[in-house]
Protein backbone atom coordinates (compact mmCIF):
# COMPACT_ATOMS: atom_id res chain seq x y z
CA UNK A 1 -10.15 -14.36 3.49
CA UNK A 2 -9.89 -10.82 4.80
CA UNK A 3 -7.92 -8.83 3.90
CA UNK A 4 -5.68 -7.49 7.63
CA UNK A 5 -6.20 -3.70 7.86
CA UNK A 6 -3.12 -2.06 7.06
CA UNK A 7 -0.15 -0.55 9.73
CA UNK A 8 -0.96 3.44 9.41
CA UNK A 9 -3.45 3.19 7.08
CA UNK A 10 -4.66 6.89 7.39
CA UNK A 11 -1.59 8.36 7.04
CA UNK A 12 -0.37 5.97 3.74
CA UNK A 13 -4.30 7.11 2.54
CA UNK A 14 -3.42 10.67 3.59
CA UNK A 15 -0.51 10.75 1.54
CA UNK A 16 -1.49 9.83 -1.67
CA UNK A 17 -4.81 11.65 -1.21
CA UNK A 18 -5.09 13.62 -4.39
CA UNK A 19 -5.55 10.04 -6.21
CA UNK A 20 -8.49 9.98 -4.13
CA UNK A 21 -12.78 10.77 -5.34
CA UNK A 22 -14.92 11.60 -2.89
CA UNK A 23 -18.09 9.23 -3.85
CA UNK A 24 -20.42 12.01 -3.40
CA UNK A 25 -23.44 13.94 -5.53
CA UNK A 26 -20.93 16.85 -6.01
CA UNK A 27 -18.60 14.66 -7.92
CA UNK A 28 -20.76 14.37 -11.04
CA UNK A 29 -21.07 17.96 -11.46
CA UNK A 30 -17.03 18.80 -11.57
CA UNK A 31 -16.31 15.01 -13.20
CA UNK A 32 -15.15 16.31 -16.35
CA UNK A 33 -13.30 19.23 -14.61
CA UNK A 34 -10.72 16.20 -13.71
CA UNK A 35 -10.73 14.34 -16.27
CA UNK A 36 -11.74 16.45 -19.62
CA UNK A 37 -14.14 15.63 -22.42
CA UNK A 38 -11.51 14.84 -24.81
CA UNK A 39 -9.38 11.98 -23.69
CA UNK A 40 -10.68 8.36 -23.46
CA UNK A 41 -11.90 7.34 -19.99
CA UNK A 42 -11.88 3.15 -18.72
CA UNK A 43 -12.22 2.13 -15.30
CA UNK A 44 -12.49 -1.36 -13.24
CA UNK A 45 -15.01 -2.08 -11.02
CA UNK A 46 -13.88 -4.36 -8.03
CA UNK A 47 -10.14 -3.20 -8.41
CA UNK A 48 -8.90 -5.27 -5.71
CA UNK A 49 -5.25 -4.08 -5.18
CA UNK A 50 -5.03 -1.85 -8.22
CA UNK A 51 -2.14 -3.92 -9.83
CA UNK A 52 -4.33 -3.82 -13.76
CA UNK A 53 -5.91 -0.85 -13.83
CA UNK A 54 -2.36 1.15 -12.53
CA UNK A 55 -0.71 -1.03 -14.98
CA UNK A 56 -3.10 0.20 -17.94
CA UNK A 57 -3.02 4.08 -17.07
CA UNK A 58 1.20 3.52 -17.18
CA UNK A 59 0.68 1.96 -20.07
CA UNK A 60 -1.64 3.95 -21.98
CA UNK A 61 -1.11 7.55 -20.71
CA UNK A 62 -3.18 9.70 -22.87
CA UNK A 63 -5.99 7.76 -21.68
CA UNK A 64 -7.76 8.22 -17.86
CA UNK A 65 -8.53 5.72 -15.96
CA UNK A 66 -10.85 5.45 -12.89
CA UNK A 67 -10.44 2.31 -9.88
CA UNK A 68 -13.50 1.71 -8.33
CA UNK A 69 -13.12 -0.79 -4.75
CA UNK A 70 -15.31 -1.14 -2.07
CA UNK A 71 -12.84 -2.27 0.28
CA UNK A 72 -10.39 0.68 1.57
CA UNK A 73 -7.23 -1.68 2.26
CA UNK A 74 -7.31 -2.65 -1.31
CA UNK A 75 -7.35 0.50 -2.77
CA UNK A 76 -4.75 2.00 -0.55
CA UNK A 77 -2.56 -0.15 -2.41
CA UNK A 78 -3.94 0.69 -5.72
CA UNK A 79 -3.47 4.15 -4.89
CA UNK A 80 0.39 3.63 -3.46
CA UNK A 81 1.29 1.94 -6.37
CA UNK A 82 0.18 4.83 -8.64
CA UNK A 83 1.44 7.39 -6.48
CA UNK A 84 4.86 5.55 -6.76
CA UNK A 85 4.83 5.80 -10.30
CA UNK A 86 4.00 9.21 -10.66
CA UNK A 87 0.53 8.60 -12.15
CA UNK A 88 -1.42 11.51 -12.82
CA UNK A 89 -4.19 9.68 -15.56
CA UNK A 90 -5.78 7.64 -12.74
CA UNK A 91 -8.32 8.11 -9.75
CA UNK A 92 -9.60 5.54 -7.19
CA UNK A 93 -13.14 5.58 -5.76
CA UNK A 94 -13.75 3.70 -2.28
CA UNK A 95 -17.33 2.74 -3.10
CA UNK A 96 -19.90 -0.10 -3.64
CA UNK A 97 -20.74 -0.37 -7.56
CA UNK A 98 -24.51 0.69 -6.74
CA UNK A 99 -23.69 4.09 -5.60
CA UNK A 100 -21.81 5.00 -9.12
CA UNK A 101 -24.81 6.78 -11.01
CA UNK A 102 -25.54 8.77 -8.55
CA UNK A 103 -21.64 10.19 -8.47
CA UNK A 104 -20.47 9.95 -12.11
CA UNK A 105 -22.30 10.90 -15.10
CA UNK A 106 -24.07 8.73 -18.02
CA UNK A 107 -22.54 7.96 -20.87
CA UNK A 108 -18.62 9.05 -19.41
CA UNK A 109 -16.36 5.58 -20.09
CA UNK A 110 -15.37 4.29 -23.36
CA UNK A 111 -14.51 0.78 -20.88
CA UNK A 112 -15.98 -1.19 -18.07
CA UNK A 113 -13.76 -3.57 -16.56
CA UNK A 114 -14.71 -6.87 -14.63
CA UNK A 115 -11.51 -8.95 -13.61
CA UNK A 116 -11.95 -11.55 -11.23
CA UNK A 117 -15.01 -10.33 -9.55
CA UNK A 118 -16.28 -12.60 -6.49
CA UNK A 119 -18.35 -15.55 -8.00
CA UNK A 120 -21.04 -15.94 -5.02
CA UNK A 121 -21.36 -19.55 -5.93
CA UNK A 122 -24.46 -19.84 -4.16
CA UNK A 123 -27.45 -19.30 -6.05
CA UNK A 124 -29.48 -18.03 -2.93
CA UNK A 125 -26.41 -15.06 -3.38
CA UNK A 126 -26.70 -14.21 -7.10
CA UNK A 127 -27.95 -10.86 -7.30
CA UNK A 128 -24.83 -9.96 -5.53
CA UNK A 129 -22.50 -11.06 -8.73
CA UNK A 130 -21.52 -8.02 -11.05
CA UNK A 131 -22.47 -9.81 -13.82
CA UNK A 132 -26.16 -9.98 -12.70
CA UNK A 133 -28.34 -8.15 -14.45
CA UNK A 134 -29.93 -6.32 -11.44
CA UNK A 135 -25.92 -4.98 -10.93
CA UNK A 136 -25.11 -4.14 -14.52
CA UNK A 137 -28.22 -2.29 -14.30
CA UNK A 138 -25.97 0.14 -12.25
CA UNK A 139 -23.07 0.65 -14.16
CA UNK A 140 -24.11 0.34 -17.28
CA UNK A 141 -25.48 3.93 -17.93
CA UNK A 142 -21.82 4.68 -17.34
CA UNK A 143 -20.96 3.23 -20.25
CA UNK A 144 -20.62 5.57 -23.59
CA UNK A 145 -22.83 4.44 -27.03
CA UNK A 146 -20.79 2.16 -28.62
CA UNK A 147 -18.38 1.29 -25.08
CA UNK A 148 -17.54 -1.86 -23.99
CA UNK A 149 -17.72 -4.28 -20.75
CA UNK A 150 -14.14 -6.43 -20.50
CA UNK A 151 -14.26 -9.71 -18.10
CA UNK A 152 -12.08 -11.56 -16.99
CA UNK A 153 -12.33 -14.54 -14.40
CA UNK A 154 -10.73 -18.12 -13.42
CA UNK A 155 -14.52 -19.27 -12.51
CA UNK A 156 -15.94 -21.64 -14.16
CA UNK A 157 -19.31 -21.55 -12.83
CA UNK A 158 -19.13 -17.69 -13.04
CA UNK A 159 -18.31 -17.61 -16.49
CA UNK A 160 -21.04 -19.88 -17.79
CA UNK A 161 -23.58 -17.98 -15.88
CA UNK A 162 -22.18 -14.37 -17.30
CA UNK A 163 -22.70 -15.88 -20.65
CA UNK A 164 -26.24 -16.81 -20.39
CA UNK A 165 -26.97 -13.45 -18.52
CA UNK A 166 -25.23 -11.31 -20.92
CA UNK A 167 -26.80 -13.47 -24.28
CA UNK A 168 -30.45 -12.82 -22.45
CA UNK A 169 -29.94 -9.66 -21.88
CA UNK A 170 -29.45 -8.86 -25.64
CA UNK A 171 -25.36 -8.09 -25.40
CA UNK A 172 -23.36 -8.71 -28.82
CA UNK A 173 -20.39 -10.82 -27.09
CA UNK A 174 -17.09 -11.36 -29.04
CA UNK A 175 -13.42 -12.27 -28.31
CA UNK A 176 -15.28 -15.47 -25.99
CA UNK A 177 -12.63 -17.91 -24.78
CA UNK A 178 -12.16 -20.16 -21.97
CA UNK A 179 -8.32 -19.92 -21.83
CA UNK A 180 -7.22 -16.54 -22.33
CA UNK A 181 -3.39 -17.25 -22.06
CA UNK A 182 -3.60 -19.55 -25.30
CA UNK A 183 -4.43 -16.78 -27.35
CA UNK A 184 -2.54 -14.20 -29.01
CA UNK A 185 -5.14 -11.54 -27.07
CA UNK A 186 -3.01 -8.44 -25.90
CA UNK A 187 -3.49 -9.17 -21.71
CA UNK A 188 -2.13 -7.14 -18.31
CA UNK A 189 -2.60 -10.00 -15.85
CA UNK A 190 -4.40 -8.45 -12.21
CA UNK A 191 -2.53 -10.11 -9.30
CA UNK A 192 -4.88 -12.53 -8.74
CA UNK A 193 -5.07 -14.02 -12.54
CA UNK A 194 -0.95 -14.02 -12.32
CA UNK A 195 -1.16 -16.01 -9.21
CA UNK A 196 -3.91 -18.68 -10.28
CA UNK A 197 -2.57 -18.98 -14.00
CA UNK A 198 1.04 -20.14 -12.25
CA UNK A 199 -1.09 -22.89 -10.49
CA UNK A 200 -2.71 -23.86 -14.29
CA UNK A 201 -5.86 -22.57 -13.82
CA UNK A 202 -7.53 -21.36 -17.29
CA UNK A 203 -8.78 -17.68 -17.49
CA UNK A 204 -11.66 -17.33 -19.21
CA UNK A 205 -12.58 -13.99 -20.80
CA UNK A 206 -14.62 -11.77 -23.16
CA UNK A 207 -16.24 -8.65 -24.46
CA UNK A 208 -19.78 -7.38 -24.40
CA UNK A 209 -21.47 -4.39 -25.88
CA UNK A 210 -24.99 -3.30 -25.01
CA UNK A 211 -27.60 -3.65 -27.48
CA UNK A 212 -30.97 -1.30 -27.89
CA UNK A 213 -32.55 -5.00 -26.71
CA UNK A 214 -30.22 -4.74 -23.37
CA UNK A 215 -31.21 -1.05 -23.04
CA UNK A 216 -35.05 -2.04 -23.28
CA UNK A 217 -35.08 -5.20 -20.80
CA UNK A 218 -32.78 -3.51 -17.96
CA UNK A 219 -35.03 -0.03 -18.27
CA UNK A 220 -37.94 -2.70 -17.69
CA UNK A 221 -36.44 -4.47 -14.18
């Protein structure tokens, strides 16, 4: 469904504006001036309406955080919500996932999130899922030596594939399950899983890091 473009949506974007990264060349040059070598950095790809990631940087405030969505709606709520709170550790990024290496540097987040990404069922439409391996290919240079991908999803079919994918592509996988909520695993819940869980759907979820084998096949794509 799409989302309805929201009443004065300049003017809400206007005003919380300084939560706001231009996706541009420029950016990776002054990156660090923002967001300093020192402190932890973990950011969500496909934020949706910011609910998680706003709830981690309230949560964890010596750490940054970064909110990347394509779709500017969806982070003008992200962005409200952590201008409401008086967020200062977070910054959102309007932008497709493809663009990132070009705008942020290698080797900058200690995190990659993937919560409830869109599971392009149809197989002609695969290369489009951020689990592929022609889209991690993207983000993954983001990603510090020894960092970590998180995901999270209520798709079945989504999360079967993302396992094969990841185990082919050489990624040492841990904390696997298929129902997240009967675990004792510390979770924030994005909108969507909160809504879907009430309605007894299972969240599956787990944890990859990058191997010198992942390195070696991607670099070979």
């Amino acid at each position: 469904m799409r989302l309805r473009r929201k009443k004065n949506r300049d003017t809400r974007f206007e005003r919380c504006a300084g939560l706001a990264l231009t996706p541009e060349p420029s950016l990776k040059d002054g990156f660090y001036d923002i967001f300093g070598r020192d402190k932890k950095l973990e950011m969500e790809i496909g934020s949706g309406k910011g609910g998680f990631i706003t709830q981690c940087a309230a949560q964890n405030q010596s750490r940054s955080f970064i909110s990347v969505e394509r779709v500017k709606d969806c982070i003008l709520m992200g962005m409200e919500k952590a201008h409401a709170a008086g967020l200062d550790n977070i910054r959102f990024i309007c932008a497709d996932a493809e663009i990132l290496p070009s705008v942020m540097p290698e080797k900058c987040a200690d995190v990659i999130y993937i919560n409830f990404c869109d599971p392009w069922p149809k197989s002609a439409h695969a290369k489009r899922r951020l689990t592929h391996r022609k889209m991690i290919k993207y983000y993954l240079p983001l990603l510090k030596d020894g960092g970590e991908i998180r995901f999270k999803t209520d798709n079945d079919g989504l999360f079967e594939f993302t396992l094969e994918e990841l185990t082919e592509l050489g990624f040492d996988l841990s904390e696997v399950t298929r129902d997240l909520h009967s675990t004792d695993t510390p979770n924030i819940m994005t909108e969507y899983e909160k809504r879907f869980s009430d309605m007894g759907v299972k969240i599956k979820r787990l944890v990859a890091k990058p191997t010198e084998a992942t390195y070696k096949i991607l670099s070979e794509l």
